[in-house]
C-alpha atoms as a PDB file:
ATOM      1  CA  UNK A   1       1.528  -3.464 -21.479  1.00  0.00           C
ATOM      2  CA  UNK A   2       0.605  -4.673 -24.889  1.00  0.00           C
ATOM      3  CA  UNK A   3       2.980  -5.700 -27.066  1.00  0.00           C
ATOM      4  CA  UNK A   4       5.393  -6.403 -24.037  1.00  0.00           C
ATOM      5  CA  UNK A   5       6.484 -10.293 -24.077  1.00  0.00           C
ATOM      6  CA  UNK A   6       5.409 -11.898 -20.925  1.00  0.00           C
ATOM      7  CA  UNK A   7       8.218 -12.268 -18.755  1.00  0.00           C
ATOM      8  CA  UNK A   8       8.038  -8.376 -19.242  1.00  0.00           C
ATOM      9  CA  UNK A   9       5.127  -8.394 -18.084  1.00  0.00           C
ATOM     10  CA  UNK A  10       5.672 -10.266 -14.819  1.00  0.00           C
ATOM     11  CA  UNK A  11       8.312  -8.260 -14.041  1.00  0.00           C
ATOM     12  CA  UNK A  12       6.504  -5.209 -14.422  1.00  0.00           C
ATOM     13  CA  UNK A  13       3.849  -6.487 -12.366  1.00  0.00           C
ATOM     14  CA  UNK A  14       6.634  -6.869  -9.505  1.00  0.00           C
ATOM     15  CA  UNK A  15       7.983  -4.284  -9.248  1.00  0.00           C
ATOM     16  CA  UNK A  16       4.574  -1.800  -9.303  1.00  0.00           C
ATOM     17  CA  UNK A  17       3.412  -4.554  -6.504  1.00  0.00           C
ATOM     18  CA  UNK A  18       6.734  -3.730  -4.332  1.00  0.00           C
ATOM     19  CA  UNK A  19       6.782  -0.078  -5.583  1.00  0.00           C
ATOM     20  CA  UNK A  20       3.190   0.193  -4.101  1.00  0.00           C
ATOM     21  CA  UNK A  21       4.394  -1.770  -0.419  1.00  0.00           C
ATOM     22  CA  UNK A  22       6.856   1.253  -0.169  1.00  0.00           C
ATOM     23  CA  UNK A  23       4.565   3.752  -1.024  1.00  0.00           C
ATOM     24  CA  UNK A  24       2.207   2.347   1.763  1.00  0.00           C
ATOM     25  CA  UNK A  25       4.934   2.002   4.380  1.00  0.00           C
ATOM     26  CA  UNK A  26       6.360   5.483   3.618  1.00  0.00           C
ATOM     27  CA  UNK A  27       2.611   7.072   4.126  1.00  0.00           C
ATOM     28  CA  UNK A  28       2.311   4.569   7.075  1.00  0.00           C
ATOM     29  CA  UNK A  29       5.313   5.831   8.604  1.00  0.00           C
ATOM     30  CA  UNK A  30       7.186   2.272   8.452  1.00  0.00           C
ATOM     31  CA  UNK A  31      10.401   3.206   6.466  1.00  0.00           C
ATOM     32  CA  UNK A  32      12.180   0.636   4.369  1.00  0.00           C
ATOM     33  CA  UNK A  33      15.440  -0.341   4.331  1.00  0.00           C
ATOM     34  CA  UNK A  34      15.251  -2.368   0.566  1.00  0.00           C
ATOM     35  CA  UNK A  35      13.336  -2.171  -2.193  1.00  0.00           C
ATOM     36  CA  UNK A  36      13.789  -4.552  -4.890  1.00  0.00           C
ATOM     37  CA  UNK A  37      12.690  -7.036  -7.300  1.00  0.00           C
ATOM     38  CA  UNK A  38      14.009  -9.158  -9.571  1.00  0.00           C
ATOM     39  CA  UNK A  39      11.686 -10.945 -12.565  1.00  0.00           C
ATOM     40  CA  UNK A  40       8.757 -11.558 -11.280  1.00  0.00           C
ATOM     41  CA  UNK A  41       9.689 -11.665  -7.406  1.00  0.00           C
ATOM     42  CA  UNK A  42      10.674  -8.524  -5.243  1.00  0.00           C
ATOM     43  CA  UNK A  43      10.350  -7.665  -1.817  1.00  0.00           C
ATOM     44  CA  UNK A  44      10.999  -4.863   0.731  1.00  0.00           C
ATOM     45  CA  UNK A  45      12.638  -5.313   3.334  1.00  0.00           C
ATOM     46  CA  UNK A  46      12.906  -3.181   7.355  1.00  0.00           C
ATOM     47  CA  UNK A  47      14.187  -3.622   9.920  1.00  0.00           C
ATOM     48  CA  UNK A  48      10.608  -3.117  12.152  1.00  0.00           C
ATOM     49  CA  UNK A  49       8.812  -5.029   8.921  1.00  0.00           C
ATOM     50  CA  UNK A  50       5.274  -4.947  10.928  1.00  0.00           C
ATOM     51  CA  UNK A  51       4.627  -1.394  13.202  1.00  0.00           C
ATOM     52  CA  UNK A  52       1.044  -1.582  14.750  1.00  0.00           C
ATOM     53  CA  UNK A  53      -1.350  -4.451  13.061  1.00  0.00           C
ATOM     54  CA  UNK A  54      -3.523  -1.465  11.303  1.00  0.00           C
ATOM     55  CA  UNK A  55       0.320  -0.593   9.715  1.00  0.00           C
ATOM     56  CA  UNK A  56       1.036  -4.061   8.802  1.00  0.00           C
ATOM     57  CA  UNK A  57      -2.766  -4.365   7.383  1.00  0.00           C
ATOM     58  CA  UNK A  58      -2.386  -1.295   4.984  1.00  0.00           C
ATOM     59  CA  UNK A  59       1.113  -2.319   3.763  1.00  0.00           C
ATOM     60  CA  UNK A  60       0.595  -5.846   2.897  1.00  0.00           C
ATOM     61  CA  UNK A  61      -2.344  -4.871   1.353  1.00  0.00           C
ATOM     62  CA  UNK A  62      -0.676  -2.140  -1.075  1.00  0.00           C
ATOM     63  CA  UNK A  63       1.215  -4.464  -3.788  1.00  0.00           C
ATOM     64  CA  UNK A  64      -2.324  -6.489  -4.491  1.00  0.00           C
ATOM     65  CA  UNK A  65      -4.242  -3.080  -5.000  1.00  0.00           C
ATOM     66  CA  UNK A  66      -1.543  -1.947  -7.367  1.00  0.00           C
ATOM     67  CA  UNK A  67      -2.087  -5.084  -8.885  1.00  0.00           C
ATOM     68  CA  UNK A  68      -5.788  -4.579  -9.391  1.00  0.00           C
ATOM     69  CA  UNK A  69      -5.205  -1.209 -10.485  1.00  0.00           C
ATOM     70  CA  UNK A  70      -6.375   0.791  -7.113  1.00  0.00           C
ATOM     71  CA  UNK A  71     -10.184  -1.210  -8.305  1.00  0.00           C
ATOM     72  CA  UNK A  72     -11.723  -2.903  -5.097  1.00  0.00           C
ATOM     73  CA  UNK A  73     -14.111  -4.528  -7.205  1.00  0.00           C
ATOM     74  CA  UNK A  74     -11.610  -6.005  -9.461  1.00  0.00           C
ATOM     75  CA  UNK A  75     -10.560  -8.713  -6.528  1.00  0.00           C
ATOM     76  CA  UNK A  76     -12.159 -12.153  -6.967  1.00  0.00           C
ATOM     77  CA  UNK A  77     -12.088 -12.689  -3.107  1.00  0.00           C
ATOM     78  CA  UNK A  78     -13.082 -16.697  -3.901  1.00  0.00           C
ATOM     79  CA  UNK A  79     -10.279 -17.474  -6.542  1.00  0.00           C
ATOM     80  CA  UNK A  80      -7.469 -14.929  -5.904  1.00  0.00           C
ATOM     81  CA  UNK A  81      -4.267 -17.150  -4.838  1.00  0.00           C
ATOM     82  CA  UNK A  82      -2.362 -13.727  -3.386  1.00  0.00           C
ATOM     83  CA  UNK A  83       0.594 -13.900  -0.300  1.00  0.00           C
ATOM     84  CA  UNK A  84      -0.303 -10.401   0.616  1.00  0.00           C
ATOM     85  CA  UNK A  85      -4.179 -11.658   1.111  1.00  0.00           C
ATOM     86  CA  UNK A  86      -3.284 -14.228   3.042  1.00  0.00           C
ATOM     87  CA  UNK A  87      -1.060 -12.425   5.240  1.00  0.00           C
ATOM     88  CA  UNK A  88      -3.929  -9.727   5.747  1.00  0.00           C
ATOM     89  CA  UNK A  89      -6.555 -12.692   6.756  1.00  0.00           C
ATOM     90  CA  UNK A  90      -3.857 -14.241   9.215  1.00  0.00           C
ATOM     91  CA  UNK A  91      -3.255 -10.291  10.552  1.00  0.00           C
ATOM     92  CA  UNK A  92      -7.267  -9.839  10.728  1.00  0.00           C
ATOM     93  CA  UNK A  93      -7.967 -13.372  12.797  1.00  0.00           C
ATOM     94  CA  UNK A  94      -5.199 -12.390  15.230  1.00  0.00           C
ATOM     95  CA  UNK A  95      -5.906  -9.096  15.902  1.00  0.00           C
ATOM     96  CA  UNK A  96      -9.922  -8.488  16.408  1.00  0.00           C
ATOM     97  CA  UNK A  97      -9.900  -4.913  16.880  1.00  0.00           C
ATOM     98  CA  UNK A  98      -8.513  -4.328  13.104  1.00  0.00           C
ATOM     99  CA  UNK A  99     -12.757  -5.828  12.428  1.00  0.00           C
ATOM    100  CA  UNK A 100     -14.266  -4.053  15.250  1.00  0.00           C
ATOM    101  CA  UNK A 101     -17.007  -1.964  13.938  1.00  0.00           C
ATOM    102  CA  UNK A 102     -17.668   1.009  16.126  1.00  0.00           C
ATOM    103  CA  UNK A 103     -21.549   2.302  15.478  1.00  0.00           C
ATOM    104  CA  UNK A 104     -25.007   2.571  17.034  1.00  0.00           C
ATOM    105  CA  UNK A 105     -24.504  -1.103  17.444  1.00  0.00           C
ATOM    106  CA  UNK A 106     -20.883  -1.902  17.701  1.00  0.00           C
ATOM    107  CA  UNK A 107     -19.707  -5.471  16.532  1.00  0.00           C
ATOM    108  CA  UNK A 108     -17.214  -7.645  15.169  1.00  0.00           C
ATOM    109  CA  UNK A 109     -17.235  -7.884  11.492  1.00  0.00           C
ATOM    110  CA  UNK A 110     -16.112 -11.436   9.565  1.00  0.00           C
ATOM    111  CA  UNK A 111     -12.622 -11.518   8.692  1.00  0.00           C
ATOM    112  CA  UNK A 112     -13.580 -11.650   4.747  1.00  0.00           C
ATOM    113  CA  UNK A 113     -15.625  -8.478   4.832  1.00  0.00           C
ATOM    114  CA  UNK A 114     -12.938  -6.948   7.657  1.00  0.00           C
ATOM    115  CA  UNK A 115     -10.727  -7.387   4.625  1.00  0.00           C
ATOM    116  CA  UNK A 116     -12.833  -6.399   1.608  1.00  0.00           C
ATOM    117  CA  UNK A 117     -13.479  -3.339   3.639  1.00  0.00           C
ATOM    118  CA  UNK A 118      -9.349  -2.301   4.544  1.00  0.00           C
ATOM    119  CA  UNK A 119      -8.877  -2.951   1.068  1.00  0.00           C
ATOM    120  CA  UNK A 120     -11.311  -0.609   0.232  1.00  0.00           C
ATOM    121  CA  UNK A 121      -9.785   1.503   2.350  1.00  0.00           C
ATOM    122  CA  UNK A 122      -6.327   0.452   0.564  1.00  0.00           C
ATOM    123  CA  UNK A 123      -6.955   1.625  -2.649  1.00  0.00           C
ATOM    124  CA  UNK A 124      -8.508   4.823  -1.937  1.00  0.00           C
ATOM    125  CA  UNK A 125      -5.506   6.051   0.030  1.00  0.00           C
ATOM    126  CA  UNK A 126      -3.248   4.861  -2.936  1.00  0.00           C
ATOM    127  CA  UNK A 127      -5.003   6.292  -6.282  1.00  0.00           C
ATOM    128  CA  UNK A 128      -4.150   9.611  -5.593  1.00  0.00           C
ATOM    129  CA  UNK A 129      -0.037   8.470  -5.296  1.00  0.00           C
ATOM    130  CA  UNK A 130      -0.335   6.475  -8.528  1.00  0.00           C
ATOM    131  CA  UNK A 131       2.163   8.324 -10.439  1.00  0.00           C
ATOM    132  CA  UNK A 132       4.328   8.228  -7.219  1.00  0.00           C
ATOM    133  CA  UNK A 133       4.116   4.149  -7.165  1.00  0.00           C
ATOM    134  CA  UNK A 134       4.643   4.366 -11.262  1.00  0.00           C
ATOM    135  CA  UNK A 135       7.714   6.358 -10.683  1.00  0.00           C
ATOM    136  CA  UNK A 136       9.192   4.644  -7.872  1.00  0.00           C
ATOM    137  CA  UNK A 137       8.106   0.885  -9.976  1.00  0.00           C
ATOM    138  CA  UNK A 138       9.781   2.597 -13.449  1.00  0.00           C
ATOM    139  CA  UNK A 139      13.529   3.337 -10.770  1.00  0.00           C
ATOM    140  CA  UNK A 140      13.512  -0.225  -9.550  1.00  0.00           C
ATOM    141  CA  UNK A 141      12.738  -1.663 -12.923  1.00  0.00           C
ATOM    142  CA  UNK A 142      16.016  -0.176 -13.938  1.00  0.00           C
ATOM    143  CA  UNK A 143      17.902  -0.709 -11.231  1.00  0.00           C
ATOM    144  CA  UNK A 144      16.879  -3.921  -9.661  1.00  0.00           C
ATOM    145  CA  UNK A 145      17.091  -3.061  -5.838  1.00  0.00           C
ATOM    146  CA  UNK A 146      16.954   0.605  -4.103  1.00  0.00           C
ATOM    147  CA  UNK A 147      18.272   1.837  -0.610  1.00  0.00           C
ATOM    148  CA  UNK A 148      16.250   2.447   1.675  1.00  0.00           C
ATOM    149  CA  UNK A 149      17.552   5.959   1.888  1.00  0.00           C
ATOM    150  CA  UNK A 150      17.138   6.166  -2.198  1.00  0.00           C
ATOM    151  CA  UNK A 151      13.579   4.861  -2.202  1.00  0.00           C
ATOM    152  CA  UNK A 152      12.801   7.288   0.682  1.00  0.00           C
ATOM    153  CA  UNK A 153      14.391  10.167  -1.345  1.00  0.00           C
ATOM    154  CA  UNK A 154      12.663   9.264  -4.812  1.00  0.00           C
ATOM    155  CA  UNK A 155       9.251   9.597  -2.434  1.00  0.00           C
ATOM    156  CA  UNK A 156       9.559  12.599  -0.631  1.00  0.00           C
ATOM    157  CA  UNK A 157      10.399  14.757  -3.759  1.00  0.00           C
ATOM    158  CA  UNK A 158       7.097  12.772  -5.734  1.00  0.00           C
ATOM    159  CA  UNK A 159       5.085  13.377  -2.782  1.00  0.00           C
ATOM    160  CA  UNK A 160       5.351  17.133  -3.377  1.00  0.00           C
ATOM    161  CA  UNK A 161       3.374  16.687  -6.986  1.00  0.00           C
ATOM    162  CA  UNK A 162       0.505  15.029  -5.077  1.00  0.00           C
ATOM    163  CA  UNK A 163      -2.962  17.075  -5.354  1.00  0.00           C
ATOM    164  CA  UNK A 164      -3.724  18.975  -2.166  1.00  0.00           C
ATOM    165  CA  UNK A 165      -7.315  18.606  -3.075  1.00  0.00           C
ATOM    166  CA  UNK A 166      -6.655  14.961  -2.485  1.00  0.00           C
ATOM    167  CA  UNK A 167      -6.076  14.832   1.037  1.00  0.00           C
ATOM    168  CA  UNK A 168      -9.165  15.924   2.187  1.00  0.00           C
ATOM    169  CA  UNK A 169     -10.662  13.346  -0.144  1.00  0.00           C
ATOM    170  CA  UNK A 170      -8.433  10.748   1.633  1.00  0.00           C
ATOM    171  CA  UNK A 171      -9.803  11.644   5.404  1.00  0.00           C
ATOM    172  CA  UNK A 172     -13.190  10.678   4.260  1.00  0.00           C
ATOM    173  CA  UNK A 173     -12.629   8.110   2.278  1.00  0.00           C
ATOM    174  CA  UNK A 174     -10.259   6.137   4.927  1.00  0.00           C
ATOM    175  CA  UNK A 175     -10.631   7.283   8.121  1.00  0.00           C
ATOM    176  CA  UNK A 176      -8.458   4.459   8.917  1.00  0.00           C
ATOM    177  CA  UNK A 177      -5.381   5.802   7.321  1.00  0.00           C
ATOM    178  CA  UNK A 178      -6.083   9.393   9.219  1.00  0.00           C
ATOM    179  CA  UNK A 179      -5.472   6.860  12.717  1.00  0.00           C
ATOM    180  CA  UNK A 180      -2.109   5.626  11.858  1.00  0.00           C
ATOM    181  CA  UNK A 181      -0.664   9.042  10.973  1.00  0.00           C
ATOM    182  CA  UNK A 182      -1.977  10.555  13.920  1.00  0.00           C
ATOM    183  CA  UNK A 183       0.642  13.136  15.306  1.00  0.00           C
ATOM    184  CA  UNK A 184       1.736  13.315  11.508  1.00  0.00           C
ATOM    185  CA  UNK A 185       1.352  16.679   9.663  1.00  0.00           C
ATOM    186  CA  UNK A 186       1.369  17.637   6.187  1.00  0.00           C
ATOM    187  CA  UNK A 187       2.533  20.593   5.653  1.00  0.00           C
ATOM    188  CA  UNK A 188       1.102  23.061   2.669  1.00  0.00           C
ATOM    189  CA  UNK A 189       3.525  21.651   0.153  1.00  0.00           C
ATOM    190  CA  UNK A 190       2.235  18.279   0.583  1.00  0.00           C
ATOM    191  CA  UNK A 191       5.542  17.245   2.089  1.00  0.00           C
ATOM    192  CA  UNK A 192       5.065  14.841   5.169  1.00  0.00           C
ATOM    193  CA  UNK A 193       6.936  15.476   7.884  1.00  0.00           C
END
């Protein structure tokens, strides 16, 4: 982004961050109905904007690990002034079971590493779909605001160029993801359906 002036910048910035909420909520099975941004604001929008809390959790997670370029350790968790943080704390006090650790001796984590660890989680399930977040970001930087329908379209033919050798990658990495898309397949194209 060098050499870009910085309102450029910003709105870059956006519209990866939304780009990378509709990534998550297409792979989440939560479809959108808008995509857009605008400078450096953008939202997207649906008309069931939550699904289950571990939905929610993944998706409102996405646009900040976009913006930390898919890096868990690149998060200052003391100083980062993010929405989508604060939204994920709020989701992780209200519903416990999102820090329930299940192991030899089962237990509740804290809500701050409950949330390092999802975005952990977070970040591995989106570096393989970079290039699907870059292309869907590049579309709404030129157009401002996508359909539902056209955001859903642009994502199902990018999905295709994903590495299968990735997937397997992504069921041990985030076991978490593998939960929500229970009942989900994907087929040998790397198509979801």
């Amino acid at each position: 982004m060098k050499g870009m002036a910085a309102k450029d910048v910003r709105a870059s910035v956006a519209c990866r961050h939304e780009a990378a909420h509709a990534v998550m909520r297409y792979l989440v099975c939560l479809p959108s109905t808008n995509v857009s941004a605008a400078g450096a604001k953008g939202s997207v929008k649906a008309q069931a904007p939550g699904g289950e809390p571990l939905q929610a959790l993944y998706s409102t997670l996405a646009g900040v690990a976009a913006e930390a370029d898919y890096d868990p350790e690149a998060v200052n968790w003391a100083t980062s002034r993010f929405k989508g943080i604060d939204c994920a704390r709020e989701l992780l006090e209200s519903a416990m079971m999102l820090r329930f650790i299940a192991s030899a001796a089962p237990r509740f984590e804290s809500v701050q590493r409950s949330l390092q660890r999802h975005f952990r989680g977070v970040c591995h399930v989106l570096t393989p779909f970079r290039a699907v977040v870059e292309a869907l970001a590049v579309e709404l930087s030129a157009r401002g605001r996508l359909s539902g329908r056209s955001a859903a379209a642009l994502l199902t033919a990018r999905m295709r160029e994903v590495p299968k050798e990735e997937l397997p990658r992504l069921r041990r990495a985030s076991p978490e993801f593998w939960m929500i898309r229970e009942g989900f397949a994907v087929d040998q194209k790397g198509a979801t359906r």
